[in-house]
Protein backbone atom coordinates (compact mmCIF):
# COMPACT_ATOMS: atom_id res chain seq x y z
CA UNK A 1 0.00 0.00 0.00
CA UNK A 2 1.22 3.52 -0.25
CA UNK A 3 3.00 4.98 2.37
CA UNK A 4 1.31 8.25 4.61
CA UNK A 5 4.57 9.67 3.13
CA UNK A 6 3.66 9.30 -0.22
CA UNK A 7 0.21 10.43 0.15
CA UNK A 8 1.38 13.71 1.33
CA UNK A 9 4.26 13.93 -1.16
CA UNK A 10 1.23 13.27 -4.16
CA UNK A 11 -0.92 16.13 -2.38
CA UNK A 12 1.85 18.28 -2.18
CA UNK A 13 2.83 17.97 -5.91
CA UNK A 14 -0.96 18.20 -6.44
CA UNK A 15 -0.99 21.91 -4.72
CA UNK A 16 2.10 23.42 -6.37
CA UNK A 17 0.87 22.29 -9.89
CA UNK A 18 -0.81 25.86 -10.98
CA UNK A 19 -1.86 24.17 -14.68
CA UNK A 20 -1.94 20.54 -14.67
CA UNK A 21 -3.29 17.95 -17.18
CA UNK A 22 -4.58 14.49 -16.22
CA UNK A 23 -4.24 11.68 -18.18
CA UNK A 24 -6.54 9.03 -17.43
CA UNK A 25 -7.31 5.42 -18.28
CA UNK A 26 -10.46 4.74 -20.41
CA UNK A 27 -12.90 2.93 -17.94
CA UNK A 28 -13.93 3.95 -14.17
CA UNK A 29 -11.49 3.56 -11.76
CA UNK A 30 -9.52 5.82 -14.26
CA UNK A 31 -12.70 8.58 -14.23
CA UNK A 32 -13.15 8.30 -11.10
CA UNK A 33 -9.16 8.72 -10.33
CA UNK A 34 -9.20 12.16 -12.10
CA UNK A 35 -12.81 12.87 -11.06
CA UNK A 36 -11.08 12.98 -7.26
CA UNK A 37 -8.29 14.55 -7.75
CA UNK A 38 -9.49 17.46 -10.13
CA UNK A 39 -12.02 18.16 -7.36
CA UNK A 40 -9.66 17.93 -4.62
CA UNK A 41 -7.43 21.03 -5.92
CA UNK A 42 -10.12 22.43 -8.31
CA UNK A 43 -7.78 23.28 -11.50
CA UNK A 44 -6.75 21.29 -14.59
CA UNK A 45 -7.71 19.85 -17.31
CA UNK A 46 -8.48 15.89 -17.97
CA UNK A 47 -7.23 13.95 -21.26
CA UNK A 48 -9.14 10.45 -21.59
CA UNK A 49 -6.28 7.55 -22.83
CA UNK A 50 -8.39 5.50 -25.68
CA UNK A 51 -4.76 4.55 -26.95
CA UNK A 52 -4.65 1.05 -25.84
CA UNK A 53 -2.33 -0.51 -23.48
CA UNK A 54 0.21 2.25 -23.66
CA UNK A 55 -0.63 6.11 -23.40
CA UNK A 56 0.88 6.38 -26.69
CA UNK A 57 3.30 9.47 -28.16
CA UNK A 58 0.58 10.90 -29.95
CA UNK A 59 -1.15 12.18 -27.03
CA UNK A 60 2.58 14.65 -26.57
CA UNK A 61 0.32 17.33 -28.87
CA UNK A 62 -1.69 17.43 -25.80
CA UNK A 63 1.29 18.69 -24.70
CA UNK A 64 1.59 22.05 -26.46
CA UNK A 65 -1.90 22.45 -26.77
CA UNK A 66 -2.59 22.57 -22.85
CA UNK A 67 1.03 23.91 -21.70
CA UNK A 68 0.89 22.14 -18.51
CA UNK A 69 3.19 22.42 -15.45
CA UNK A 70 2.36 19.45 -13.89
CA UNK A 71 1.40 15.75 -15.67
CA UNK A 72 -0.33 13.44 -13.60
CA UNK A 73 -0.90 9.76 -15.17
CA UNK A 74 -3.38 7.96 -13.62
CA UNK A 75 -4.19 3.75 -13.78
CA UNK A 76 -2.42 3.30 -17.28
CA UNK A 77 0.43 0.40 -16.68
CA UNK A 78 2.36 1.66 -20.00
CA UNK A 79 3.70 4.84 -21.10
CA UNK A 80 5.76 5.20 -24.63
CA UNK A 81 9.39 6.67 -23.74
CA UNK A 82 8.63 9.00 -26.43
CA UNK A 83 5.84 10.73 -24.73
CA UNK A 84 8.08 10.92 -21.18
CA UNK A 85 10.62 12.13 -23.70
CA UNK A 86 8.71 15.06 -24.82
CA UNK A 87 7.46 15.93 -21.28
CA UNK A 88 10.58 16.10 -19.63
CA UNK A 89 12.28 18.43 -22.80
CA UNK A 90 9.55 20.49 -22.07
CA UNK A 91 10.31 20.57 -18.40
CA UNK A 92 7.15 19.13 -17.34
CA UNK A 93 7.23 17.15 -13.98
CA UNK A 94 5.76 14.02 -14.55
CA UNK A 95 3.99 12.36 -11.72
CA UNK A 96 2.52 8.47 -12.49
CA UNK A 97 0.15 6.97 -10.02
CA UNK A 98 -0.77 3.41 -11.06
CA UNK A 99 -1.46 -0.21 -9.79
CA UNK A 100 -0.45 -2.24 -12.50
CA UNK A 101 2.51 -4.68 -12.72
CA UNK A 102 5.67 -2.32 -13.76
CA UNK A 103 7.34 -3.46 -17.50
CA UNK A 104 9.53 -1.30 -18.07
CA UNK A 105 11.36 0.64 -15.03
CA UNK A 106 13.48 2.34 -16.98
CA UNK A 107 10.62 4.75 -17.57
CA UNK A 108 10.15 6.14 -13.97
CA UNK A 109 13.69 7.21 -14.25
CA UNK A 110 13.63 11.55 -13.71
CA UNK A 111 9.45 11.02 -13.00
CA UNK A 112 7.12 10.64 -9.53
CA UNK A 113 5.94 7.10 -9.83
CA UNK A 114 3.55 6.02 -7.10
CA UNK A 115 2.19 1.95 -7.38
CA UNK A 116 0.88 0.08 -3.81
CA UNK A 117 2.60 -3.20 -5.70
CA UNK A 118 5.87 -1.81 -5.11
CA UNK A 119 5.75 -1.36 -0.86
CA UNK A 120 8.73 -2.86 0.68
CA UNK A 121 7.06 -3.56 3.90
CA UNK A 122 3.27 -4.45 2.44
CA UNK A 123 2.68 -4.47 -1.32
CA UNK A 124 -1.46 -4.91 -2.10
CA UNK A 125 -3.33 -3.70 -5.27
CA UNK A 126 -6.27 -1.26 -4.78
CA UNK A 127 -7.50 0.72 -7.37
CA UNK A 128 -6.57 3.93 -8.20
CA UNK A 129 -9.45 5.42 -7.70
CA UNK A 130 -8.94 4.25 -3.87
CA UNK A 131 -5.81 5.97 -3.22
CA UNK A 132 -7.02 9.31 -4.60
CA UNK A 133 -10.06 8.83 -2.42
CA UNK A 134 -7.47 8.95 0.36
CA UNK A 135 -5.48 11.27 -1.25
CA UNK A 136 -8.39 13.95 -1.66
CA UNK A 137 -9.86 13.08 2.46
CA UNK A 138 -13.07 14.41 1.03
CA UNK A 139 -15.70 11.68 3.11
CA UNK A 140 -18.81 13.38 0.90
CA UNK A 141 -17.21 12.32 -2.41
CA UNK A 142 -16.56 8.38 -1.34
CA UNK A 143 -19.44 7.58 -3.71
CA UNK A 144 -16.89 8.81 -6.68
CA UNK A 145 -14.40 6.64 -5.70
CA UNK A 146 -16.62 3.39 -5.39
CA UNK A 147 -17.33 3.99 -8.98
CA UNK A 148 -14.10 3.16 -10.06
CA UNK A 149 -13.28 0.62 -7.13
CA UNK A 150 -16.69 -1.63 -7.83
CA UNK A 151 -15.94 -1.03 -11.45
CA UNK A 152 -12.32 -2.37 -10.73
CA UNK A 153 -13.95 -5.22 -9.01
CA UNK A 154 -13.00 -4.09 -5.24
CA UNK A 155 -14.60 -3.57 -2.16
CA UNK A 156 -12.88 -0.96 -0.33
CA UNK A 157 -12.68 -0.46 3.67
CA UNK A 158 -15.10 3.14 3.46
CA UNK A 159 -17.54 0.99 1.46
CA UNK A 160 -20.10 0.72 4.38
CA UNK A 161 -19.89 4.23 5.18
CA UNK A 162 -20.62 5.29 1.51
CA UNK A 163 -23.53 2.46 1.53
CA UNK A 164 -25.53 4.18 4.71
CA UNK A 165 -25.77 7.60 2.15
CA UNK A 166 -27.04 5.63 -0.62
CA UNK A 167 -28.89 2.88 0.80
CA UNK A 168 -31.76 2.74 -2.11
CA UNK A 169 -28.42 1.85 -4.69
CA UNK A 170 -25.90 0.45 -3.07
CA UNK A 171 -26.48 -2.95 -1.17
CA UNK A 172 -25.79 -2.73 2.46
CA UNK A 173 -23.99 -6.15 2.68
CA UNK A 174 -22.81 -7.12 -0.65
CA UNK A 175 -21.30 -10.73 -1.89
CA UNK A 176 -18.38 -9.72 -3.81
CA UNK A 177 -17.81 -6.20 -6.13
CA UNK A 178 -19.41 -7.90 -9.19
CA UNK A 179 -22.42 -8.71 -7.52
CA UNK A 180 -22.63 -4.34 -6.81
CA UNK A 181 -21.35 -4.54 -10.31
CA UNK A 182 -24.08 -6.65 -12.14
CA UNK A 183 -26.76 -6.43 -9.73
CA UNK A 184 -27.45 -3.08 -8.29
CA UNK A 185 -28.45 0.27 -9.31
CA UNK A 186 -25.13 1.81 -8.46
CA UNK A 187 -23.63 -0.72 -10.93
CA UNK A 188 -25.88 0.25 -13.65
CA UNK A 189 -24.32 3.95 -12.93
CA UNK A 190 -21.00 2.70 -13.54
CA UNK A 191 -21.93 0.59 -17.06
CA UNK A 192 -23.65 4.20 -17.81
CA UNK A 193 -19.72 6.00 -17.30
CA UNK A 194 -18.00 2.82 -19.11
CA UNK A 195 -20.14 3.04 -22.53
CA UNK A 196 -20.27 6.70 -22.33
CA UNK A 197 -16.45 7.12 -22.05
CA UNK A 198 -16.64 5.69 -25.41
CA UNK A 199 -18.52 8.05 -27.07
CA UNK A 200 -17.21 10.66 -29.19
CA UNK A 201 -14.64 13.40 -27.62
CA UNK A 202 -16.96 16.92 -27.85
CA UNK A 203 -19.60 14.63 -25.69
CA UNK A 204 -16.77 12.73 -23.32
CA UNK A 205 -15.44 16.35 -22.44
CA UNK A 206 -19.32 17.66 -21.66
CA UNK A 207 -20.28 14.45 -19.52
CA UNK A 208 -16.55 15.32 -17.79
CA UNK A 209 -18.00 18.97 -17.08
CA UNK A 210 -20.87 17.80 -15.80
CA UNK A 211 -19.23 15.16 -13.40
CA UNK A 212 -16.92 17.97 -12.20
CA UNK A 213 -20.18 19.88 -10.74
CA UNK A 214 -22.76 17.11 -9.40
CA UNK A 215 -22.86 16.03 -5.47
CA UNK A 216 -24.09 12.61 -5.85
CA UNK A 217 -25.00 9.96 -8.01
CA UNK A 218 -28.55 10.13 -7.47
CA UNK A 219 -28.00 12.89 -10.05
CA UNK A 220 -26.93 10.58 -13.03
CA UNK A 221 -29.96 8.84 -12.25
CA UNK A 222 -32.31 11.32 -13.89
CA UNK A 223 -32.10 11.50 -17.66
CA UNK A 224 -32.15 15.29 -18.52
CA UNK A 225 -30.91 17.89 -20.44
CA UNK A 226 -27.01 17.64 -18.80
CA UNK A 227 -27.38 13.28 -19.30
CA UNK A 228 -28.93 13.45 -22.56
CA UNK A 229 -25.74 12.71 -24.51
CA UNK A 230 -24.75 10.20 -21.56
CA UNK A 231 -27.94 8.26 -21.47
CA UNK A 232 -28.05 8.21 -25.61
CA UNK A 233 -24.74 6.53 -25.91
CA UNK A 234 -25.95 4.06 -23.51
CA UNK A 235 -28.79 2.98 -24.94
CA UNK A 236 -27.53 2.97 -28.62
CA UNK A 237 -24.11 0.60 -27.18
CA UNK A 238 -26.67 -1.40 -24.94
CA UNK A 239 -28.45 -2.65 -28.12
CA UNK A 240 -25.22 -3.58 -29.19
CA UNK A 241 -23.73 -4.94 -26.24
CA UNK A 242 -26.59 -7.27 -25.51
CA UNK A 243 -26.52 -9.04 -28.80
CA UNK A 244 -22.74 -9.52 -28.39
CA UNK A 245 -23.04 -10.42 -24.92
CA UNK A 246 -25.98 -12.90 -25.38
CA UNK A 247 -23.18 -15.17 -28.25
CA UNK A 248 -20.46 -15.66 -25.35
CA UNK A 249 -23.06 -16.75 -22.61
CA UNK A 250 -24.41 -19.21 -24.97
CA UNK A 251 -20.33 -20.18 -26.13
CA UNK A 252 -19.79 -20.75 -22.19
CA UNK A 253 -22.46 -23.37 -21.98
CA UNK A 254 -19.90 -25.82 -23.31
CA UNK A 255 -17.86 -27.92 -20.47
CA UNK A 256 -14.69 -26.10 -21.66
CA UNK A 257 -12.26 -24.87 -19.13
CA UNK A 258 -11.86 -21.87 -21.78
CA UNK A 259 -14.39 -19.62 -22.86
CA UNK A 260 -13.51 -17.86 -25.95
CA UNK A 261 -15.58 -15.27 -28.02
CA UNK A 262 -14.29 -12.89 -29.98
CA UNK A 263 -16.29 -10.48 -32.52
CA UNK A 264 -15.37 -7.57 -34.44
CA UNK A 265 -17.27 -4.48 -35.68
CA UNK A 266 -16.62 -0.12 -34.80
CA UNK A 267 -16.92 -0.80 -31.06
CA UNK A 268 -14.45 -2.23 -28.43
CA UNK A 269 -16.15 -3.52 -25.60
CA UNK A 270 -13.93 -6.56 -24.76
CA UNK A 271 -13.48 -5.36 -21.23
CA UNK A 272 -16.54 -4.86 -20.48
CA UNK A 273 -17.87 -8.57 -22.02
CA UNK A 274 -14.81 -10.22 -20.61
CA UNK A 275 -15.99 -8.67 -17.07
CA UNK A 276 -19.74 -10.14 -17.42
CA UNK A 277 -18.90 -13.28 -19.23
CA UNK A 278 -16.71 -14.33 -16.04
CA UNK A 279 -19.21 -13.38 -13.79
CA UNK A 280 -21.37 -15.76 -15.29
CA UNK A 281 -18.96 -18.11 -15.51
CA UNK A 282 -16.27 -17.85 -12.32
CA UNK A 283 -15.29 -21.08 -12.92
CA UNK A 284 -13.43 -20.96 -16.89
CA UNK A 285 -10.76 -18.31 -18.08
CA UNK A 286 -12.53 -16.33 -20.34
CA UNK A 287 -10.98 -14.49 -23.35
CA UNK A 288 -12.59 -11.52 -25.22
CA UNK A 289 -11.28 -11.26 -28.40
CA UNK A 290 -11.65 -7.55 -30.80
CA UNK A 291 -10.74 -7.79 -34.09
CA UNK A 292 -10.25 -4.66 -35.79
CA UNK A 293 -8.12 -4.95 -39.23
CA UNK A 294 -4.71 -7.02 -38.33
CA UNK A 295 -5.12 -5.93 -34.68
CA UNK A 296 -6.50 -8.12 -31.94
CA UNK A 297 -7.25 -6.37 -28.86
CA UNK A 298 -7.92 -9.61 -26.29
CA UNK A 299 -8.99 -9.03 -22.24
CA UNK A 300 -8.54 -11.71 -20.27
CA UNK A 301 -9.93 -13.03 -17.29
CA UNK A 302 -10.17 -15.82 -14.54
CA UNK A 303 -9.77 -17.53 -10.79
CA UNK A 304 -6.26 -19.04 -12.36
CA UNK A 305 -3.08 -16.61 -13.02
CA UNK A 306 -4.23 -15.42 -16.55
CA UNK A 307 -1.64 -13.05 -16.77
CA UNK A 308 0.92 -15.64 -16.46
CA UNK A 309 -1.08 -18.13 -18.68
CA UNK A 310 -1.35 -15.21 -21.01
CA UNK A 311 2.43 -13.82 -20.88
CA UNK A 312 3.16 -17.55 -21.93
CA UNK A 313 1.34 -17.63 -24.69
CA UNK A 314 2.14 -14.13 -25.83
CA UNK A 315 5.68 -14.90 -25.84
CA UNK A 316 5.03 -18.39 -28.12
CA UNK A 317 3.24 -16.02 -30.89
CA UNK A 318 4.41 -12.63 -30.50
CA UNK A 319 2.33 -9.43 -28.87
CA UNK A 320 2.03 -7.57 -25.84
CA UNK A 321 0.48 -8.10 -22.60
CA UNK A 322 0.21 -7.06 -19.24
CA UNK A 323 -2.03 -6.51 -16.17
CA UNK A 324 -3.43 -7.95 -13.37
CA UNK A 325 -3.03 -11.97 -11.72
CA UNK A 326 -7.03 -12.20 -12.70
CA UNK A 327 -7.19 -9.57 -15.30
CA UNK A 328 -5.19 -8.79 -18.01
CA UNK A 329 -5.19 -7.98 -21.86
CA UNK A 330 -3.23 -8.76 -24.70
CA UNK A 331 -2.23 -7.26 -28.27
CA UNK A 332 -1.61 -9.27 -30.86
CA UNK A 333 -2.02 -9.97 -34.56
CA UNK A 334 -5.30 -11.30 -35.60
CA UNK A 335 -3.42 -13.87 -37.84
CA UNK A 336 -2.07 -15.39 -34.45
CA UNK A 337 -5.27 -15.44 -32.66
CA UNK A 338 -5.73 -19.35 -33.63
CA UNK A 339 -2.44 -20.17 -32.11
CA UNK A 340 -2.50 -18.02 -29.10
CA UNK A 341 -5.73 -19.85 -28.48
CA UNK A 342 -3.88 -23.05 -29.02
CA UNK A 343 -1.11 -22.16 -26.49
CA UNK A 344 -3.54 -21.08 -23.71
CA UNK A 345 -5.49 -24.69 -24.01
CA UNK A 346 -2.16 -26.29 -24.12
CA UNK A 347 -1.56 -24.69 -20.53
CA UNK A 348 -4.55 -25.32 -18.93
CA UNK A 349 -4.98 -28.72 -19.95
C-alpha cells in the first residue's frame, strides 16, 4: 500500500501544480481517479487515454496544446518513452500513479511514480481510484471513488460508510464487487460511465463537465438535459452490447475450461464482455477477443493466473500483454489469434 509519506508527497505535488493535465485510463477507476483529484485542488484539465495498453506518443500534442506544469498519469500500466521524452524536454514534472505490474522501469527514471505493488514492507493492489479517495480526504465524495473501485472489481474499507448515504443503490452487505457490479443500481451507474467514455470526444469532455459539478450519483440517475448525450450513448451501445453479450453466454455453456468469443465491428467492448462473461462463468478463463483490421485487442480473465497463462502464450506467438493476476489484456495480430488460443489450451490442460 502507499506509504502516509507518499500520500502527502502526491498532495503536495498536487498543490504546487498551478496548470496541470490528467491523463486518465479509459474505464472507471480511471474517471473516477481524475474525477477525485481534479475536485480535490479544483484546476486542470483531464485527457481520456483510448490509446490502448500504452498512453501512446501521440497524445505529446496534448502537450503544447494545454502547456501544462504538472502531468499526472493515472491507472495506465504503459507509457511510450517517447511521450516521457517530450514531457521532460519540455520541463514538465511528470507524476505516475498506477497499480499495475511495472514493464519497463526504466521509464520512472527523472518522473514521480507512485504503485501500492511496489511497498517494501506491504505491497497490495487497490485501485486507483482508492488511493485518490485517500489522497483527496473528502468523506462526501466516497461515492466517486466506489465507482471506479466496484468497477475495478473491489470492495474498499469506506464501502459501508458510503452504503448508509445511498442505501436505495448500493447494497448494504454485498457478496463480492461484481455482484454491486451486475446487480445493483449503483452498478448500472457505472456501465452508464464505461459506454459513455466511449462516445465521441466533444460529448466525453461535456459528460466530464458535468461530473466535475454534481454532489451525488442520485444525479446521473435522472435522464435530462445535462445526461442526454450520456444516457443516448448508452442505450444505442446497450443494443449492441446485448446481442454480443448474449453469443459468449451461450459459447460458455460448453464444459470447456476456456471460454472464448471474440467479434469484431466499430466498437471495443472486450473489457466490459470479458468482465460479465466471467461473472457468469467464475469457474473458466474467459478471453474476449476484438478484431479490428490485423489488430487483436484480447482481455482476459479468470480464478487461475491469466496473466501468467497469457504472458506464456504471448511470448510463443508474439504481442504484448500485461495486467493484473485475474485480469489482463493482450495485443496481438489477428493472424495469431488461432495459435495463441492453441497455447492457452495447451496450458490449462
Amino acid at each position: 500500500m502507499l506509504t502516509t509519506e507518499e500520500i502527502l508527497k502526491i498532495r503536495e505535488l498536487l498543490h504546487e501544480a498551478q496548470n496541470p493535465l490528467f491523463f486518465f485510463d479509459n474505464d472507471t477507476d480511471g474517471l473516477a481517479s481524475y474525477l477525485l483529484l481534479r475536485r480535490f485542488i479544483n484546476r486542470g484539465k483531464g485527457v481520456v487515454i483510448k490509446s490502448f495498453p500504452a498512453l501512446s506518443s501521440s497524445y505529446a500534442s496534448k502537450l503544447n496544446e494545454f502547456n501544462p506544469d504538472f502531468i499526472f498519469i493515472l491507472d495506465k500500466p504503459l507509457i511510450e518513452k517517447e511521450f516521457l521524452d517530450k514531457a521532460l524536454e519540455k520541463n514538465i514534472r511528470v507524476v505516475w500513479i498506477d497499480h499495475h505490474p511495472l514493464q519497463d522501469k526504466d521509464v520512472t527514471k527523472d518522473i514521480y511514480y507512485f504503485n501500492p505493488l511496489f511497498s517494501k514492507e506491504n505491497p497490495t493492489n487497490e485501485p486507483v481510484a482508492y488511493w485518490a479517495y485517500k489522497i483527496a480526504e473528502k468523506k462526501e465524495e466516497a461515492w466517486i471513488s466506489l465507482i471506479g473501485c466496484i468497477g475495478d472489481w473491489f470492495i474498499p474499507d469506506f464501502y459501508n460508510e458510503a452504503a448508509k448515504q445511498y442505501p436505495d443503490i448500493l447494497p448494504q452487505k454485498p457478496k463480492s464487487a461484481p455482484a454491486v457490479l451486475f446487480s445493483s443500481d449503483f452498478g448500472k451507474l457505472i456501465k452508464l460511465l464505461n459506454l459513455a467514455l466511449k462516445d465521441k470526444t466533444t460529448n466525453v469532455m461535456k459528460m466530464l463537465k458535468f461530473l466535475y459539478e454534481i454532489n451525488n450519483p442520485k444525479e446521473l440517475m435522472e435522464e435530462n438535459e445535462k445526461t442526454k448525450s450520456m444516457y443516448s450513448r448508452y442505450k444505442q451501445i446497450s443494443r449492441k452490447y446485448e446481442k454480443i453479450i448474449a453469443k459468449g453466454k451461450n459459447l460458455g455453456k460448453s464444459r470447456s475450461k476456456l471460454l472464448f468469443f471474440q467479434y469484431s465491428g466499430n466498437l471495443s467492448l472486450s473489457g466490459e464482455l470479458a468482465n460479465e462473461l466471467y461473472y457468469n462463468f467464475p469457474k473458466k478463463m474467459v478471453i474476449v477477443a476484438y478484431i479490428k483490421g490485423e489488430e487483436a485487442k484480447l482481455s482476459i480473465r479468470g480464478y487461475l493466473d491469466v496473466r501468467e497463462i497469457t504472458k506464456n502464450a504471448v511470448e510463443k506467438v508474439g504481442g504484448r500483454s500485461g495486467g493484473h493476476k485475474n485480469a489482463c489484456a493482450a495485443m496481438l495480430n489477428a493472424n495469431d489469434i488461432e495459435k495463441f488460443k492453441e497455447e492457452v489450451l495447451n496450458q490449462l490442460n
